[in-house]
N, C-alpha and C. Protein backbone atom coordinates (compact mmCIF):
# COMPACT_ATOMS: atom_id res chain seq x y z
N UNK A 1 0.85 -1.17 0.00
CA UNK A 1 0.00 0.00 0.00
C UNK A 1 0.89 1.23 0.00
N UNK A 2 0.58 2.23 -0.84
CA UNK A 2 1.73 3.47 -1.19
C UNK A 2 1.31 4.32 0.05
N UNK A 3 2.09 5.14 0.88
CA UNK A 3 2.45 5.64 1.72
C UNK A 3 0.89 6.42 2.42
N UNK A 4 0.85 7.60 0.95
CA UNK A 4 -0.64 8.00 1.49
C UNK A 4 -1.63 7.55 1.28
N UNK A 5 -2.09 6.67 1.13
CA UNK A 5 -2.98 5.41 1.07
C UNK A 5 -2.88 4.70 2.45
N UNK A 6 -2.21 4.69 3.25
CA UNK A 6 -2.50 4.03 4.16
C UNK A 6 -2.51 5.10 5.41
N UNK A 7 -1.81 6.23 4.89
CA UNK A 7 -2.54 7.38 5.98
C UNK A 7 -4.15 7.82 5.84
N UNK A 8 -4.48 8.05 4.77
CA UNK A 8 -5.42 7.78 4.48
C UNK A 8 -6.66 6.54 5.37
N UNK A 9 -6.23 5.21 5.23
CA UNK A 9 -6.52 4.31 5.85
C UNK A 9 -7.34 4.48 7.37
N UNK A 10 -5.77 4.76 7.93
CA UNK A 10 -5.66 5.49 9.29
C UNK A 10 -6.46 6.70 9.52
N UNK A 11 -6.70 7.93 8.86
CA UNK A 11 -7.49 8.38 9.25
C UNK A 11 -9.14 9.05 9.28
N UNK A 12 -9.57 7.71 8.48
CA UNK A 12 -10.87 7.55 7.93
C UNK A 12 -11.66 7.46 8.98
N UNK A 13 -11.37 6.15 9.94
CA UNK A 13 -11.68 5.90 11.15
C UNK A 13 -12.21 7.26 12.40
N UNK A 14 -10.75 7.84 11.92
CA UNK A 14 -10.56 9.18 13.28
C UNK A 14 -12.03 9.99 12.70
N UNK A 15 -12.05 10.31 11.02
CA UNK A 15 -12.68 11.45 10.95
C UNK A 15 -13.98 10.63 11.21
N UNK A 16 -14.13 9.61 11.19
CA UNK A 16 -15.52 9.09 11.52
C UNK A 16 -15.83 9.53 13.10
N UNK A 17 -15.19 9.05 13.84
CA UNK A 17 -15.02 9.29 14.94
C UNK A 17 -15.57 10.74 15.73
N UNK A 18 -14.80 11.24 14.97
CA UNK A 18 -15.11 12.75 14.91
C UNK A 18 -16.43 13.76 14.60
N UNK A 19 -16.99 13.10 13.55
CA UNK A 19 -18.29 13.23 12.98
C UNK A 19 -19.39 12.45 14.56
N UNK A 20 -19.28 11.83 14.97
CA UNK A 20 -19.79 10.82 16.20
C UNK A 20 -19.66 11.80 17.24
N UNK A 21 -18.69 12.79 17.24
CA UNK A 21 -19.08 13.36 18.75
C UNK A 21 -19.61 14.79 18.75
N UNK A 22 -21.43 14.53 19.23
CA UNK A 22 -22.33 15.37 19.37
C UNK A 22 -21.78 15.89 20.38
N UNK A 23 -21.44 15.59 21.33
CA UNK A 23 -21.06 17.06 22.77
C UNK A 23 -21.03 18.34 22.32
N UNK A 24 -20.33 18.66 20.84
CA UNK A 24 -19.29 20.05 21.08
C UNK A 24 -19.39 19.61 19.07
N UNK A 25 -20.57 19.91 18.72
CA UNK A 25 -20.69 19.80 17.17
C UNK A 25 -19.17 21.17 16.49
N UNK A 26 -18.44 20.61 15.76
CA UNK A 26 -17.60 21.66 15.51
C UNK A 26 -18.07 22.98 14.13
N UNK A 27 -19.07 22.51 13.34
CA UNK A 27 -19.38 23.91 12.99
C UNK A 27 -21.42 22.92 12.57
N UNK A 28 -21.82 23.93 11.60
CA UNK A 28 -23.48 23.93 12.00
C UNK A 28 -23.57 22.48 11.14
N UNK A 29 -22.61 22.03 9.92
CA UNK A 29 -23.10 20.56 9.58
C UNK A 29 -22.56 19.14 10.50
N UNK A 30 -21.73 19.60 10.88
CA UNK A 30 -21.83 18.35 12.35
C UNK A 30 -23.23 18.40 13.49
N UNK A 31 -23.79 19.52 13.35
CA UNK A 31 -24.87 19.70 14.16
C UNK A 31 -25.75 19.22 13.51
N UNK A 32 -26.16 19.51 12.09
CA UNK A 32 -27.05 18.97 11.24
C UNK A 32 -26.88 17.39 11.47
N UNK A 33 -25.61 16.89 11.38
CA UNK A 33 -25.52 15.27 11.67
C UNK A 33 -26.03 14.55 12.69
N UNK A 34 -25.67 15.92 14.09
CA UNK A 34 -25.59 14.81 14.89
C UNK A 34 -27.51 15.09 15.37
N UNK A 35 -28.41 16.35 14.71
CA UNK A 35 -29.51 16.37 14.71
C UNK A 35 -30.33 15.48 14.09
N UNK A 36 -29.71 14.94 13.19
CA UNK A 36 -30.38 14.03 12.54
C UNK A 36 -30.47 12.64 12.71
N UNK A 37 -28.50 12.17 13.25
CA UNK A 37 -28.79 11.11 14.55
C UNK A 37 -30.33 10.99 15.50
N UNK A 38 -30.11 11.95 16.34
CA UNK A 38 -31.50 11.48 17.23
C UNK A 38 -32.76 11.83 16.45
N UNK A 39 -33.04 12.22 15.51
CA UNK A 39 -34.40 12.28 14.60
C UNK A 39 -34.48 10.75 14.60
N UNK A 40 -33.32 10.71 13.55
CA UNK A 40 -33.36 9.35 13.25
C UNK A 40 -33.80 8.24 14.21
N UNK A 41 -33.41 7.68 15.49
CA UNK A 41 -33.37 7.53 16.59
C UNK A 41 -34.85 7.49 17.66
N UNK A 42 -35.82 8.70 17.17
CA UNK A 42 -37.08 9.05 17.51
C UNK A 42 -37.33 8.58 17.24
N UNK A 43 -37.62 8.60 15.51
CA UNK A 43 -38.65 8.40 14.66
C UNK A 43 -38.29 6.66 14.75
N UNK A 44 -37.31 5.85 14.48
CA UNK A 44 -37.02 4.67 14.57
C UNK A 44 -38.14 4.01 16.10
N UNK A 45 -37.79 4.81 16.67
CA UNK A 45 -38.83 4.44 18.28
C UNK A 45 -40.33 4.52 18.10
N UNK A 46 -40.30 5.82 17.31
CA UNK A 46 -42.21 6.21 16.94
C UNK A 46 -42.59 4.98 16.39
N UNK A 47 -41.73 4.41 15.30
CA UNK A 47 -42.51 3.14 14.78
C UNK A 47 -42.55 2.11 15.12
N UNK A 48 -41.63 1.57 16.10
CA UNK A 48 -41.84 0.63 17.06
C UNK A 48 -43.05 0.64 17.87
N UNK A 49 -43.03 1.94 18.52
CA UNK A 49 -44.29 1.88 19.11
C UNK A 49 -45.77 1.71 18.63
N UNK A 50 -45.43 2.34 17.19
CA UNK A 50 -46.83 2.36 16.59
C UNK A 50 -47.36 0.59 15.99
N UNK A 51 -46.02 0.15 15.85
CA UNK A 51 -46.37 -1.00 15.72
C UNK A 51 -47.33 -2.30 16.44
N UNK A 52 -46.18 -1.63 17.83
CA UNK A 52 -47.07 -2.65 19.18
C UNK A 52 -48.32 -1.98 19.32
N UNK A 53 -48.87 -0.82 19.79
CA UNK A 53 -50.17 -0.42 19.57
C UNK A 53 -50.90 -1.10 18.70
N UNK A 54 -50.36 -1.11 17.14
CA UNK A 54 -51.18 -1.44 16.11
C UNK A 54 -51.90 -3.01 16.48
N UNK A 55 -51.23 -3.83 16.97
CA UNK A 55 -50.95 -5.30 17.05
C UNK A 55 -52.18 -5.33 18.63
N UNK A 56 -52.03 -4.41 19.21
CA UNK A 56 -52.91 -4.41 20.54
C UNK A 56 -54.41 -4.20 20.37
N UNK A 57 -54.67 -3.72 19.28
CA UNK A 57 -56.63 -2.88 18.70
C UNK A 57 -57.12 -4.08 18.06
N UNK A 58 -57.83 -3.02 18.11
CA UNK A 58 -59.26 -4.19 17.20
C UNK A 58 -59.41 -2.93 16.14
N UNK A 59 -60.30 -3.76 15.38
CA UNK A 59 -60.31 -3.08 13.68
C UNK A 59 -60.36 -1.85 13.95
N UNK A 60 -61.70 -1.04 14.56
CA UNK A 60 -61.85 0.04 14.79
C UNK A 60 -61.09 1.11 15.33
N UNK A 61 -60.17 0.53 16.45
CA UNK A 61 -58.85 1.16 16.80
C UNK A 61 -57.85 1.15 15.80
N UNK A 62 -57.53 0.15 15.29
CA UNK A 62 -56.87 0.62 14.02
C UNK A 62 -56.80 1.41 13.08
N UNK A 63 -58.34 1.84 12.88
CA UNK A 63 -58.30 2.77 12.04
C UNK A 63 -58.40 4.22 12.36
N UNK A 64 -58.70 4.28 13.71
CA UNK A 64 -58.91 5.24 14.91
C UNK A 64 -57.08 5.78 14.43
N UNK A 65 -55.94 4.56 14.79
CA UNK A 65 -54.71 5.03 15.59
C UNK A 65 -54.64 5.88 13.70
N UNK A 66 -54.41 4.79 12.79
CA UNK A 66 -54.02 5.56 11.10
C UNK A 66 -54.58 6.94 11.20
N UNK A 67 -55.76 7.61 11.42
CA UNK A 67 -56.53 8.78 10.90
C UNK A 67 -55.46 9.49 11.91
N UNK A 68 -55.63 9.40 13.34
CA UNK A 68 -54.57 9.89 14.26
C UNK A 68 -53.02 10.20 13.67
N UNK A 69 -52.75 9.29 13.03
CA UNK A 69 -51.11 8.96 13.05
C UNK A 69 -50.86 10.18 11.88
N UNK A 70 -51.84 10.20 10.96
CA UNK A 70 -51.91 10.68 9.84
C UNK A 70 -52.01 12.43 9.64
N UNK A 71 -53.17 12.34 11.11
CA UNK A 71 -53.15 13.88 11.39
C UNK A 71 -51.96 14.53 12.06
N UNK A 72 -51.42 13.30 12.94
CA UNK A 72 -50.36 13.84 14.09
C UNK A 72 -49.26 14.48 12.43
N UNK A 73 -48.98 13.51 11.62
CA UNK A 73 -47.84 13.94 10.54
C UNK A 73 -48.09 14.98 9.98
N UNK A 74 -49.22 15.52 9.72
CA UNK A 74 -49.42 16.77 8.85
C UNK A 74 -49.35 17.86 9.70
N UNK A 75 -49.43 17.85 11.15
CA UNK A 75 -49.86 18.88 12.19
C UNK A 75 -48.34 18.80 12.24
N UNK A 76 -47.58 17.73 12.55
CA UNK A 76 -45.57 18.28 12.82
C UNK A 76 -45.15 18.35 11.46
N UNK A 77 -45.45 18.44 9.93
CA UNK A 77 -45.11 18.65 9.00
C UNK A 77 -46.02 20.18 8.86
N UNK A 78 -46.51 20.90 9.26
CA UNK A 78 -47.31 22.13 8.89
C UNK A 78 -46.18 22.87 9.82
N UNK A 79 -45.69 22.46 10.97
CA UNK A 79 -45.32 23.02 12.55
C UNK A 79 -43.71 23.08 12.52
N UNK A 80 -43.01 22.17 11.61
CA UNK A 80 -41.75 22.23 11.53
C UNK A 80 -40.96 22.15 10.41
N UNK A 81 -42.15 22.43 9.30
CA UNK A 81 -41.32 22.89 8.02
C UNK A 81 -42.07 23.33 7.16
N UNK A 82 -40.89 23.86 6.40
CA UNK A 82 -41.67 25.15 5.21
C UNK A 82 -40.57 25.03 3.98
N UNK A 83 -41.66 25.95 2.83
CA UNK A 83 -41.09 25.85 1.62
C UNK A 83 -41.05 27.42 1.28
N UNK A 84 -39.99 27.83 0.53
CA UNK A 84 -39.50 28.84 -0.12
C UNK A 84 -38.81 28.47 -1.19
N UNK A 85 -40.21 29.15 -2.00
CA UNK A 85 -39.72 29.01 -3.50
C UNK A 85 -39.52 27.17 -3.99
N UNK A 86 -38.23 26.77 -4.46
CA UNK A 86 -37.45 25.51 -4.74
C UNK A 86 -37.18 25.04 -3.52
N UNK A 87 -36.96 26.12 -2.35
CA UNK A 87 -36.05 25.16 -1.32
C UNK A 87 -37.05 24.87 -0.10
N UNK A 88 -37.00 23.85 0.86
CA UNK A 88 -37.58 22.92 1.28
C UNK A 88 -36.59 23.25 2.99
N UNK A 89 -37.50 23.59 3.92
CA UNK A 89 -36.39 23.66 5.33
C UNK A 89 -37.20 23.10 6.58
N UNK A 90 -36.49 22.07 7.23
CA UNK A 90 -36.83 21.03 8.44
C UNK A 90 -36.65 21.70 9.45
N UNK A 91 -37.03 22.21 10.62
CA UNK A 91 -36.42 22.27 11.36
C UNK A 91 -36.74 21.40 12.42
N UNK A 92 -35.04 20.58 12.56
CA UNK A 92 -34.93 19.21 12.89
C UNK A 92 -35.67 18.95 14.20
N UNK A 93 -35.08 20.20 15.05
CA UNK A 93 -35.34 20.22 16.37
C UNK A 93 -36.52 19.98 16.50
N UNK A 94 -37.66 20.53 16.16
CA UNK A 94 -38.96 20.80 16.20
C UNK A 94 -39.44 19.13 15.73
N UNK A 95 -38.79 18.98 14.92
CA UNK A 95 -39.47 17.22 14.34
C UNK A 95 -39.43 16.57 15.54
N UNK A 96 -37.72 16.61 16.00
CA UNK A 96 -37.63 15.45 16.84
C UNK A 96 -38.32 15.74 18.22
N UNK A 97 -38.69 16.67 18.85
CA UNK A 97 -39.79 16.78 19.87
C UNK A 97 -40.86 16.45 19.55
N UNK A 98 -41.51 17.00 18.59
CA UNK A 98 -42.65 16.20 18.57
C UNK A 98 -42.89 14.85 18.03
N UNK A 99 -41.99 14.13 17.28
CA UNK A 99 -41.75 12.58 17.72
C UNK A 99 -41.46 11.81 18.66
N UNK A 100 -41.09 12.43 19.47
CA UNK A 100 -40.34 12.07 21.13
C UNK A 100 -42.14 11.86 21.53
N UNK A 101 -42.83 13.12 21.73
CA UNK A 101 -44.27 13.36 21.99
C UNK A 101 -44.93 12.57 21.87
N UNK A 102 -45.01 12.22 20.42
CA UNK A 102 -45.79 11.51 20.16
C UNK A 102 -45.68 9.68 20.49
N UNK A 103 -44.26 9.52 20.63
CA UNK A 103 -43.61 8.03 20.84
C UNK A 103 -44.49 8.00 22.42
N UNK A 104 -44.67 8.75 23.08
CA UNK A 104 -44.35 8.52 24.33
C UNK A 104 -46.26 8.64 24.49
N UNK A 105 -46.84 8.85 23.67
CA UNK A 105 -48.37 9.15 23.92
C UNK A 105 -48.85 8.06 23.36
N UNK A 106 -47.96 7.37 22.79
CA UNK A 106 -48.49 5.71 21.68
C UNK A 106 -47.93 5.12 22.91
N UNK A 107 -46.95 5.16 23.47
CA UNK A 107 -46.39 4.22 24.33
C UNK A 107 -47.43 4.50 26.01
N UNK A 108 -48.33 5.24 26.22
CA UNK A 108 -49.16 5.55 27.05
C UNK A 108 -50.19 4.78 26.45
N UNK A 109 -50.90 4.94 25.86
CA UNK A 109 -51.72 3.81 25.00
C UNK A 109 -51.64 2.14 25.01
N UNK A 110 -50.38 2.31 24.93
CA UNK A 110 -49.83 0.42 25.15
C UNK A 110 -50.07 0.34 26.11
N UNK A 111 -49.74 0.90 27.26
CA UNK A 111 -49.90 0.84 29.05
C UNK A 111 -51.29 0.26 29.08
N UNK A 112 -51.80 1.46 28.50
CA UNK A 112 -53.41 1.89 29.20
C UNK A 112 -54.09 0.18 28.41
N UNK A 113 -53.86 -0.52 27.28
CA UNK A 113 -53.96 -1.24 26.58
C UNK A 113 -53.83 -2.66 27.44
N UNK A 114 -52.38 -2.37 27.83
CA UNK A 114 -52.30 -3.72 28.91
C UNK A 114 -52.81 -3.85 29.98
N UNK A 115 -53.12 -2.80 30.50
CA UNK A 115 -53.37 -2.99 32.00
C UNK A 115 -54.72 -3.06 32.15
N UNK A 116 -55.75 -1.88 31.52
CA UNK A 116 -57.10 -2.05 31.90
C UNK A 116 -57.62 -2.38 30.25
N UNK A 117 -57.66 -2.30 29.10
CA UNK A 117 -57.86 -2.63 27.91
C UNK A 117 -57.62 -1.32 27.02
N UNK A 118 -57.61 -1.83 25.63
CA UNK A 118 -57.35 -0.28 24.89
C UNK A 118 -58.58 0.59 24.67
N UNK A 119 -58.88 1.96 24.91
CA UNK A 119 -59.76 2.81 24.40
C UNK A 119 -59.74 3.46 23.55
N UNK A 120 -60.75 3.02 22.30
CA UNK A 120 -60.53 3.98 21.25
C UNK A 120 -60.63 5.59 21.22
N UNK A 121 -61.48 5.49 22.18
CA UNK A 121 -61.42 7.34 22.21
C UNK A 121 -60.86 8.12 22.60
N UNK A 122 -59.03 7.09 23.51
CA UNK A 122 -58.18 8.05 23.42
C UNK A 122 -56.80 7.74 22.46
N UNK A 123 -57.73 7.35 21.03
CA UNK A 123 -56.18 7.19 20.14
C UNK A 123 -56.11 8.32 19.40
């Protein structure tokens, strides 16, 4: 392997590394990264949860949680992003709270599901 090729090698790893540490983002696209880490991360959880919910209803709740799930997306897609012109802007922060929100109000549902049975009229 020719010399810088294997420095190279060597420090692919580091800059990965580097990119990985959210503490102290070093300018606003490491922040974008490491914002999108825990989006990512939420939203990965939101659908877990929505899953087990889904698996817990009966027909009618099912279609109860979809109309819900459906409104909850357009209400944090109206609430945390916008269009200008061609360009298209997230703001991440705002997503990932209200996916956190919402994970945790499906995952209240599962509770309420196991313990005394599920109610459709609070999906």
């Amino acid at each position: 392997m020719k010399p810088y090729l294997a420095m190279l090698a060597l420090a692919l790893p580091a800059l990965a590394f580097a990119n990985s540490n959210c503490d102290k983002p070093i300018n606003d696209f490491d922040g974008l990264y490491c914002l999108n880490k825990v989006y990512g991360e939420a939203d990965k959880e939101l659908n877990e949860r929505y899953k087990e919910l889904v698996g817990l209803l009966d027909s009618q709740g099912k279609t109860t949680l979809k109309q819900g799930q459906l409104a909850w997306m357009k209400k944090r897609n109206s609430q945390c992003s916008r269009r200008e012109g061609d360009d298209f802007f997230v703001n991440l922060d705002c997503a990932t709270n209200q996916t956190i929100d919402r994970a945790q109000f499906l995952q209240s549902r599962i509770r309420e599901c196991k313990s005394s049975g599920c109610l459709n009229s609070k999906l």
